[in-house]
N, C-alpha and C. Protein backbone atom coordinates (compact mmCIF):
# COMPACT_ATOMS: atom_id res chain seq x y z
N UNK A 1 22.70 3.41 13.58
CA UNK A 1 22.04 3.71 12.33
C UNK A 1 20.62 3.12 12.36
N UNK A 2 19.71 4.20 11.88
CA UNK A 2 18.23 3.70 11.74
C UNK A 2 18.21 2.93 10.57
N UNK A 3 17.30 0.83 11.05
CA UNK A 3 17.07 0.11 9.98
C UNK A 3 16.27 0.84 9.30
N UNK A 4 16.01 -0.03 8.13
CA UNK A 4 14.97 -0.21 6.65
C UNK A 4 13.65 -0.52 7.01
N UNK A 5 12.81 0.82 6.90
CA UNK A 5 11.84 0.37 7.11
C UNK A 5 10.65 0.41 5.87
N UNK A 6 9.25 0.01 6.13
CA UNK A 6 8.13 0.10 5.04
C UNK A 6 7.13 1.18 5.55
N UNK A 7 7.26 2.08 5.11
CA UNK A 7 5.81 2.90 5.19
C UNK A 7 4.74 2.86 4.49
N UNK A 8 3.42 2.92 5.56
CA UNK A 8 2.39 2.43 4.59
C UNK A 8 1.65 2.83 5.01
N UNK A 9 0.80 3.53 3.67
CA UNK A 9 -0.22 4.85 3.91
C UNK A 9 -1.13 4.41 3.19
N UNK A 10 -2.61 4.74 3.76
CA UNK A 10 -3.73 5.02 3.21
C UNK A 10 -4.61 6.23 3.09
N UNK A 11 -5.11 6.43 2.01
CA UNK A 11 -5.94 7.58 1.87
C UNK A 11 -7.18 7.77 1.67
N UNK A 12 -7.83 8.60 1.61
CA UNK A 12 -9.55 8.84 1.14
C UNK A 12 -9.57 9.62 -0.33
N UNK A 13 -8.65 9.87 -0.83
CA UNK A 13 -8.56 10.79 -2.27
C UNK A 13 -9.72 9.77 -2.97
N UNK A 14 -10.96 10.19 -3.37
CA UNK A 14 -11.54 9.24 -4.30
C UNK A 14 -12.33 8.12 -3.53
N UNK A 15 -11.95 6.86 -4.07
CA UNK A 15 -12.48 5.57 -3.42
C UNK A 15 -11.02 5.44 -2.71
N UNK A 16 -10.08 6.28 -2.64
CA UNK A 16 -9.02 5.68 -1.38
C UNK A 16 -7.76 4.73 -2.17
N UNK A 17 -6.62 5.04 -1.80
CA UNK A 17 -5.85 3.86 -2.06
C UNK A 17 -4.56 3.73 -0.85
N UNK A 18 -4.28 2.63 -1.76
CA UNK A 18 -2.98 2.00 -0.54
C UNK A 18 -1.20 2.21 -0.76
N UNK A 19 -0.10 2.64 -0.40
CA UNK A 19 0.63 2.61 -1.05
C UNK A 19 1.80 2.40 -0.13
N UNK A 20 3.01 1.91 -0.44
CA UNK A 20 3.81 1.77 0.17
C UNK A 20 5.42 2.97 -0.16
N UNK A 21 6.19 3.32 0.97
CA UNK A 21 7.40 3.84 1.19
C UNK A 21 8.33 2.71 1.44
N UNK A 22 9.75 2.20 0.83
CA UNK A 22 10.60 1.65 0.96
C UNK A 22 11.51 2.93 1.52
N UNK A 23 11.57 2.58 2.96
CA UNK A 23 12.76 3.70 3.54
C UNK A 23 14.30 2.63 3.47
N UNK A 24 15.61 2.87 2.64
CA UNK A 24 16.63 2.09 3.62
C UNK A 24 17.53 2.91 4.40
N UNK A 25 17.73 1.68 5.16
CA UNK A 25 18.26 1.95 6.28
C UNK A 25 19.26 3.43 6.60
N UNK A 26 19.27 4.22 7.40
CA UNK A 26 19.46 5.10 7.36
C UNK A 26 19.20 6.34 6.68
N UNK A 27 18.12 6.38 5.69
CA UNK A 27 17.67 7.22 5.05
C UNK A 27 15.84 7.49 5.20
N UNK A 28 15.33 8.59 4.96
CA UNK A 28 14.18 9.24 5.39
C UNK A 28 13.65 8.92 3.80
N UNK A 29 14.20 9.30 2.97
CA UNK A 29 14.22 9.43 1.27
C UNK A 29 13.86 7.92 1.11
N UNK A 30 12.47 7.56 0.23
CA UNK A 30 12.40 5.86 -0.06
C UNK A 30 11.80 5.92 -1.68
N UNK A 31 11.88 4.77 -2.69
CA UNK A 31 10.80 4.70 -3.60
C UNK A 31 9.44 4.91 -3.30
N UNK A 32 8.39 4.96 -3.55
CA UNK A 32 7.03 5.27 -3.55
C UNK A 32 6.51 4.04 -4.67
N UNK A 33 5.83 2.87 -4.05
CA UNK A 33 5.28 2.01 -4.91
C UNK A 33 3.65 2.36 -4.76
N UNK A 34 2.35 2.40 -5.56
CA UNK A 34 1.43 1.36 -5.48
C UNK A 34 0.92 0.67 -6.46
N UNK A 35 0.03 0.21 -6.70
CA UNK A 35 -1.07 -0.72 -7.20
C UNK A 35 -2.03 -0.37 -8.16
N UNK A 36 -2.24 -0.01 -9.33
CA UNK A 36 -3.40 0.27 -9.87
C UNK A 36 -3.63 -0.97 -11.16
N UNK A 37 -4.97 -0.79 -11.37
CA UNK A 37 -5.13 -0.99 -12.81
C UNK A 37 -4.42 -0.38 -13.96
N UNK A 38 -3.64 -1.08 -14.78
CA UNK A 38 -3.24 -0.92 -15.70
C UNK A 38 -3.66 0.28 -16.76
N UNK A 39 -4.75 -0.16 -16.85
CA UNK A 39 -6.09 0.93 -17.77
C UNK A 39 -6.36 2.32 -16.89
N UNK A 40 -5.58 2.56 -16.01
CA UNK A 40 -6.12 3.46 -14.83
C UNK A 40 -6.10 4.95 -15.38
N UNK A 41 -7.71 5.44 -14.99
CA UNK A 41 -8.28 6.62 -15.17
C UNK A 41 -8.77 7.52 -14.56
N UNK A 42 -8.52 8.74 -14.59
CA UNK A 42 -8.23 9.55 -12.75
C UNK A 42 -9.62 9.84 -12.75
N UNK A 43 -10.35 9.89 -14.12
CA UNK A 43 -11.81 10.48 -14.20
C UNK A 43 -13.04 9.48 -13.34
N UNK A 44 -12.56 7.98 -13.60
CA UNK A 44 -13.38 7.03 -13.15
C UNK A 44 -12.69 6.05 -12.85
N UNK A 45 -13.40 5.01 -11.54
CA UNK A 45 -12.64 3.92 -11.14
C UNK A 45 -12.97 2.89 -12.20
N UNK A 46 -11.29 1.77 -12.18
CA UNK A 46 -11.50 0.60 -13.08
C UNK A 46 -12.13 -0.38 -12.17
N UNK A 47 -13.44 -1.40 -12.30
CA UNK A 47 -13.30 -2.56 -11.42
C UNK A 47 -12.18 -3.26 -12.07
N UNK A 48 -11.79 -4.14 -13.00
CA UNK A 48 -10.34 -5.09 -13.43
C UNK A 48 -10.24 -4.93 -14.53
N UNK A 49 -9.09 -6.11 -14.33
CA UNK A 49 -8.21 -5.49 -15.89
C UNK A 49 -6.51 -5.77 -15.03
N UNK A 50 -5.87 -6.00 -16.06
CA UNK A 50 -4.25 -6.13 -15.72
C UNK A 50 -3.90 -5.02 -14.86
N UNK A 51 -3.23 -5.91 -13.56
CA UNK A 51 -2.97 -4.84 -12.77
C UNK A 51 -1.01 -4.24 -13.08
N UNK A 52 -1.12 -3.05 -12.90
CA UNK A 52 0.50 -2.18 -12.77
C UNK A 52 1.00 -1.47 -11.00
N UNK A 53 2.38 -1.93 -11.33
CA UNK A 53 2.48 -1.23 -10.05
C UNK A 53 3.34 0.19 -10.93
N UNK A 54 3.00 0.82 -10.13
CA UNK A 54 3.78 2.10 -10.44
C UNK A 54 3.93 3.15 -9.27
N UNK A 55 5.04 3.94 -9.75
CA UNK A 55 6.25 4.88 -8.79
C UNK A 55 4.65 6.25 -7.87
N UNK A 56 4.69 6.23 -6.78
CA UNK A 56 3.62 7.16 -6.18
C UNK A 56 4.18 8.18 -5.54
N UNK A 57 5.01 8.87 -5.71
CA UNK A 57 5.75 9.65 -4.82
C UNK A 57 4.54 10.73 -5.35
N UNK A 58 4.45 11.35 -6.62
CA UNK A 58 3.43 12.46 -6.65
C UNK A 58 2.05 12.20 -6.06
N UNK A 59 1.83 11.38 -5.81
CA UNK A 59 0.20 11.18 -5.17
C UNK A 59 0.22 11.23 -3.52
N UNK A 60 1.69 10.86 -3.24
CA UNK A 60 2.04 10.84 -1.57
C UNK A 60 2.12 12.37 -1.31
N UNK A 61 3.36 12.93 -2.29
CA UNK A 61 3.10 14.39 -1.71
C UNK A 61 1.96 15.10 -1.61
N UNK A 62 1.06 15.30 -2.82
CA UNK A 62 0.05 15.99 -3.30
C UNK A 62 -1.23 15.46 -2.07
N UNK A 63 -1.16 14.19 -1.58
CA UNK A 63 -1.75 14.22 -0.55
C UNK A 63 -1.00 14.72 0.59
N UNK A 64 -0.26 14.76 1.06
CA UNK A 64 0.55 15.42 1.93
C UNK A 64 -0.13 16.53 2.57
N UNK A 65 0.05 17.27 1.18
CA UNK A 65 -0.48 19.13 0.91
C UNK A 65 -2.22 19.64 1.19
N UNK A 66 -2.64 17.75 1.23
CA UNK A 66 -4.03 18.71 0.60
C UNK A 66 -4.73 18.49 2.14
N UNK A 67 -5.55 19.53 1.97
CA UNK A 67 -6.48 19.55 3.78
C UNK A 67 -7.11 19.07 3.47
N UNK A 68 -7.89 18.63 2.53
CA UNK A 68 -9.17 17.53 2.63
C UNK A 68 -8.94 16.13 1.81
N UNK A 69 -8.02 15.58 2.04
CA UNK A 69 -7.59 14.35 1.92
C UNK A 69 -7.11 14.03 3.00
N UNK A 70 -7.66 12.63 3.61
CA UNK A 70 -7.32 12.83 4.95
C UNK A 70 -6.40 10.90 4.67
N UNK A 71 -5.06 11.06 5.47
CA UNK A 71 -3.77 10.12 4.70
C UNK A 71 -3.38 9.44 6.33
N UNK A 72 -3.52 8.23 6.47
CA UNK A 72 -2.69 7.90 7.68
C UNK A 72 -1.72 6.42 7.29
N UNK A 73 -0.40 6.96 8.25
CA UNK A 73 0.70 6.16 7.89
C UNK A 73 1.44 5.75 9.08
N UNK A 74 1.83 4.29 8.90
CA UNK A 74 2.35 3.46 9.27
C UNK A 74 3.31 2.87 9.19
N UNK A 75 4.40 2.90 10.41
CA UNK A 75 5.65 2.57 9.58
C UNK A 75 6.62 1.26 10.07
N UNK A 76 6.42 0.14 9.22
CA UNK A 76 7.22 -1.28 9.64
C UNK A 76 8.32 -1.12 9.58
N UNK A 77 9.09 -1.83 10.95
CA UNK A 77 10.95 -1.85 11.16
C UNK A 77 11.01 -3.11 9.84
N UNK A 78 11.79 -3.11 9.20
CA UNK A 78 12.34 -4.18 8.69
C UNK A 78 13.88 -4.82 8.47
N UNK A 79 14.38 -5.65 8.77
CA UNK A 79 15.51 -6.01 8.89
C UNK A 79 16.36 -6.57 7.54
N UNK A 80 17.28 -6.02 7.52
CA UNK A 80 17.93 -6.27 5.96
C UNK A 80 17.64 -7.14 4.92
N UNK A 81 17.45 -8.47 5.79
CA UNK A 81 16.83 -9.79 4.48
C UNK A 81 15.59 -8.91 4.17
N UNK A 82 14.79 -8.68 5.02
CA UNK A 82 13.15 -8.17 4.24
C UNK A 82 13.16 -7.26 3.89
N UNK A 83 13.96 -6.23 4.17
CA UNK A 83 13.96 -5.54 3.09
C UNK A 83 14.72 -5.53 1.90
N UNK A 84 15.18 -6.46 1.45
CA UNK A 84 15.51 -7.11 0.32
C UNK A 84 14.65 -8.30 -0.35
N UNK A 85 14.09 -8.91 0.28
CA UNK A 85 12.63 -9.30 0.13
C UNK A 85 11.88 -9.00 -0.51
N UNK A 86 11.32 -7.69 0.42
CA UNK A 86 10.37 -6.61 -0.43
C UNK A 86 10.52 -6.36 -1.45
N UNK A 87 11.78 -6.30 -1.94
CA UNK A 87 12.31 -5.42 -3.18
C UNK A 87 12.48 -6.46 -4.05
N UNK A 88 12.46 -7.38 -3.94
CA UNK A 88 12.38 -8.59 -4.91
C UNK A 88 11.00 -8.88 -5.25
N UNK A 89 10.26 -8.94 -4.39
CA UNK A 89 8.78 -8.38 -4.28
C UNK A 89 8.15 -7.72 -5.47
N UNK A 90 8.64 -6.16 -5.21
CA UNK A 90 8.43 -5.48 -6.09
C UNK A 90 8.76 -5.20 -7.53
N UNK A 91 10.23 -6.05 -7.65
CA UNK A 91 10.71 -6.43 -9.16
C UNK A 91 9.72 -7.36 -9.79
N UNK A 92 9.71 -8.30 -9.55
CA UNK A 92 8.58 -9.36 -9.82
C UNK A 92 7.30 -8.88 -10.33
N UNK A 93 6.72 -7.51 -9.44
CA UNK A 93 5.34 -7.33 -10.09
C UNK A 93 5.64 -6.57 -11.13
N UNK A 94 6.85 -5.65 -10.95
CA UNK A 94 7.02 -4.32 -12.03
C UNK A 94 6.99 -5.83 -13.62
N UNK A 95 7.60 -6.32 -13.49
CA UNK A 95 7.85 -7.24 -14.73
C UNK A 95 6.63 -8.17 -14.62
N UNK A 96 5.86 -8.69 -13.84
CA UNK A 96 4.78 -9.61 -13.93
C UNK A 96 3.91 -9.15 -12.99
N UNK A 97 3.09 -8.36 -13.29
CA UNK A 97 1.97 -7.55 -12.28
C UNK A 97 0.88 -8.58 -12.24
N UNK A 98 0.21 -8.20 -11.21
CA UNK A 98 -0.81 -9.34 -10.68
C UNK A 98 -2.11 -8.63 -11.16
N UNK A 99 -3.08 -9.30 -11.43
CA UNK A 99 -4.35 -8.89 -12.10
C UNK A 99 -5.38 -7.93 -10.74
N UNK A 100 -5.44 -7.20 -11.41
CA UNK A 100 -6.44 -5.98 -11.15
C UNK A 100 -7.97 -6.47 -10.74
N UNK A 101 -8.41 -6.26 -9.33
CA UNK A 101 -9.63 -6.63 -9.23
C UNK A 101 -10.59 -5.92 -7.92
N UNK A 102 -11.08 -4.75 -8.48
CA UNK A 102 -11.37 -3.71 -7.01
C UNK A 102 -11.74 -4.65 -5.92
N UNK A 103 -12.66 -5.55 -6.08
CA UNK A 103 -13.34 -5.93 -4.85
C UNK A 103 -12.61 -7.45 -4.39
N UNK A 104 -11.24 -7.49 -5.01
CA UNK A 104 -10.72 -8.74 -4.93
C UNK A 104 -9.50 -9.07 -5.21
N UNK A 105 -9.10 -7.76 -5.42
CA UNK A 105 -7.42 -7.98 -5.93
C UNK A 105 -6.99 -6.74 -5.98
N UNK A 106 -6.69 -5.73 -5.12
CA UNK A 106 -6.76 -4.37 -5.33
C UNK A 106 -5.40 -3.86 -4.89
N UNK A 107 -5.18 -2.20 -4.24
CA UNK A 107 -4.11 -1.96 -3.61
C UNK A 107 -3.44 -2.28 -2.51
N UNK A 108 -5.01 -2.61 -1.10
CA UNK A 108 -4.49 -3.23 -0.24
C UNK A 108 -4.45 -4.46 -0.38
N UNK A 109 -4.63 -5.68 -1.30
CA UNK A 109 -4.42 -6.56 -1.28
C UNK A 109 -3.10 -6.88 -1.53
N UNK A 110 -2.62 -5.79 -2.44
CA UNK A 110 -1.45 -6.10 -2.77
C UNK A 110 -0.43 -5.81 -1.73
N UNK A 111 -0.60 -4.67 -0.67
CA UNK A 111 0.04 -4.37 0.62
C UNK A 111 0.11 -5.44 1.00
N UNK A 112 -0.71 -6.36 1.37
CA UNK A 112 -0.68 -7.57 2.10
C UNK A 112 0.57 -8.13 1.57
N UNK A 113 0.26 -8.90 0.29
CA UNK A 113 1.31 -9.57 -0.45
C UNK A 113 2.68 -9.03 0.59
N UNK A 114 2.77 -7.59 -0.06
CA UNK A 114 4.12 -7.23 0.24
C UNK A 114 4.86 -7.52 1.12
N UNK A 115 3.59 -6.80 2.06
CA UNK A 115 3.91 -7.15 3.21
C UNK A 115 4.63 -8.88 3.74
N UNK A 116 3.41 -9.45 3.57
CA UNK A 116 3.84 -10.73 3.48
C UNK A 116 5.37 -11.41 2.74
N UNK A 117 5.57 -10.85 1.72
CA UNK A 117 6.64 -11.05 1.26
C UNK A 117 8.00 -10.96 2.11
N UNK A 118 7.98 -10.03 2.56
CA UNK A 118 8.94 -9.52 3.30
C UNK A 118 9.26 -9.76 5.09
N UNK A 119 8.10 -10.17 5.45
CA UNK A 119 7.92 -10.94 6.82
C UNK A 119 8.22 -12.39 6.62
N UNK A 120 8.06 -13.10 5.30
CA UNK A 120 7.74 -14.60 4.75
C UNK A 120 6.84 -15.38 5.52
N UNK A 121 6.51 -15.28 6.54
CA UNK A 121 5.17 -15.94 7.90
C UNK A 121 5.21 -14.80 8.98
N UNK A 122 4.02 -13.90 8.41
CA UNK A 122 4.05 -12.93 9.62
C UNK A 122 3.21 -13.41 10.58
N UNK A 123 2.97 -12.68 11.49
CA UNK A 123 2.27 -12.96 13.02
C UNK A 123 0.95 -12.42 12.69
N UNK A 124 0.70 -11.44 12.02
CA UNK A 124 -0.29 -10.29 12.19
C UNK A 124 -0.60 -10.06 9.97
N UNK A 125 -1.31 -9.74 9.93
CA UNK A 125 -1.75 -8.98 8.94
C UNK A 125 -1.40 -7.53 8.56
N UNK A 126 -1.36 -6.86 7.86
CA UNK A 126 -0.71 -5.17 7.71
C UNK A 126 -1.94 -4.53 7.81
N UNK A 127 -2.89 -4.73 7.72
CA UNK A 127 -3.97 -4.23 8.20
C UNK A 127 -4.80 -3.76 9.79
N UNK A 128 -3.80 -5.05 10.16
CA UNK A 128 -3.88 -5.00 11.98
C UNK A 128 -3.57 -3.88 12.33
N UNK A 129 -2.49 -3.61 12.02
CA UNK A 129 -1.86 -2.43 12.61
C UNK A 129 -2.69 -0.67 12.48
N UNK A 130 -3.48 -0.41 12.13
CA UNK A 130 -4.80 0.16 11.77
C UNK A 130 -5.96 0.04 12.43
N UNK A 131 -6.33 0.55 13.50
CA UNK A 131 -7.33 1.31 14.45
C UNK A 131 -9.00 0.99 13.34
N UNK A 132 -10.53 0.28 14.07
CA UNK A 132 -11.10 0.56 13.75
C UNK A 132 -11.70 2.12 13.30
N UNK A 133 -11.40 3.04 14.09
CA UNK A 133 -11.59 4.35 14.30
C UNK A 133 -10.67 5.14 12.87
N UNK A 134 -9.34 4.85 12.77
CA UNK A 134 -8.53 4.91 11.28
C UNK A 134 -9.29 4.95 10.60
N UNK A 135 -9.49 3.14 10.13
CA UNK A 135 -10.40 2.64 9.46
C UNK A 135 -11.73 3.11 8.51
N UNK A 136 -12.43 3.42 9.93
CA UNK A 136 -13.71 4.40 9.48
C UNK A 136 -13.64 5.46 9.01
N UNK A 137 -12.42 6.26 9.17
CA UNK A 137 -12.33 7.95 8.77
C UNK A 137 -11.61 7.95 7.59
N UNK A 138 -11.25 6.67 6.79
CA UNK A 138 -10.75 6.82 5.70
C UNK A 138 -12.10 6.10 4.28
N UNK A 139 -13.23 5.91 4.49
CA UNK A 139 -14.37 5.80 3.24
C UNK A 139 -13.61 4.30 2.75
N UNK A 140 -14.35 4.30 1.46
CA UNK A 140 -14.60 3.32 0.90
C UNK A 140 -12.94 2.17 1.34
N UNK A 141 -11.73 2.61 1.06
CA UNK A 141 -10.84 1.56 1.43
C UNK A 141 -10.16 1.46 3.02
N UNK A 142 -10.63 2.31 3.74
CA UNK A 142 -11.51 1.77 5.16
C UNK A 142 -11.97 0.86 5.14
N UNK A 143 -13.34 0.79 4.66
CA UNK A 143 -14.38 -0.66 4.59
C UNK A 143 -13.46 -1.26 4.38
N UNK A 144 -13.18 -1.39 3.09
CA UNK A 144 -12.47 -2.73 2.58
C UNK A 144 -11.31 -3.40 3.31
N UNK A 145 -10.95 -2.91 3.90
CA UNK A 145 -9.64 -3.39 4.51
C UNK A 145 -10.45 -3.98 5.61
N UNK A 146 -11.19 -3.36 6.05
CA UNK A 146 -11.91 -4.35 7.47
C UNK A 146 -12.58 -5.27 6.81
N UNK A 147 -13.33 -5.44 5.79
CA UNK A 147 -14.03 -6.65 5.40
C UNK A 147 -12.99 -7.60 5.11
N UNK A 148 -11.81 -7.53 4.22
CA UNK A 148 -10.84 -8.00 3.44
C UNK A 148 -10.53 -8.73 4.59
N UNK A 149 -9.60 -7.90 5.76
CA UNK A 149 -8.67 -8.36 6.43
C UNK A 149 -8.66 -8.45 8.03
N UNK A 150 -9.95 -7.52 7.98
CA UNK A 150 -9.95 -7.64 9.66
C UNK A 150 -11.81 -8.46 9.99
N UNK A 151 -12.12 -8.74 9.19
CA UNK A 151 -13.53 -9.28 9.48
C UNK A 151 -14.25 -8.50 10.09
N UNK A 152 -14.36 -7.35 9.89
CA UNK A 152 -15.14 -6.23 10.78
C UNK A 152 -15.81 -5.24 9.09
């Protein structure tokens, strides 16, 4: 049986965001978490403000579909404690979300967390795993993830 893994996608829709797939174990089918501002408005970006996590499955597909949204994904093995981890993780913010801050507290920051959560002392960053070349072809949360997390 195939473990529990985390998929984790980034996009260029806009200024770009980050989002995660909880696959378990043996199943293809996962929740869809990410990260926004609370106040969040499809017309214009929030810089802060109380951050929400909320369910992304329609923004995963709809990028899926679209040819000029360009989406790359990544997918962590995780082993039963972490992925129970994660998911404790994610209870925690649904009930106590972490504050909203584009240039300082954002979607991939919160990947990190997760990430982190669920590794408890990882080796690597979740960002590592992401190609300068990725990186660049995804705009504004491209940059950020290399400034944020890869010093580039």
């Amino acid at each position: 049986m195939e473990q529990a893994r985390m998929k984790v996608y980034l996009d260029d829709l806009r200024a770009g965001h980050a989002y995660i797939e909880l696959l378990p174990a043996g199943s293809d089918d996962g929740d869809v978490y990410g990260f926004y501002p609370a106040k969040f408005d499809e017309k214009k970006e929030v810089l802060l403000g109380e951050g929400q996590l909320r369910k992304d499955r329609t923004r995963l597909e709809k990028n899926r579909a679209a040819a000029d949204v360009r989406q790359i994904a990544k997918t962590i093995p995780l082993s039963g404690e972490e992925f129970e981890r994660l998911k404790q993780f994610l209870a925690k913010q649904e009930q106590n979300p972490s504050f909203y801050f584009l240039v300082g507290y954002n979607c991939i920051d919160f990947l990190e967390d997760a990430y982190a959560a669920a590794k408890e002392q990882p080796e690597d960053k979740l960002m590592d795993r992401y190609s300068d070349d990725e990186l660049d072809e995804l705009g504004y949360v491209g940059t950020y993830a290399k400034w944020r997390f890869i010093g580039g």
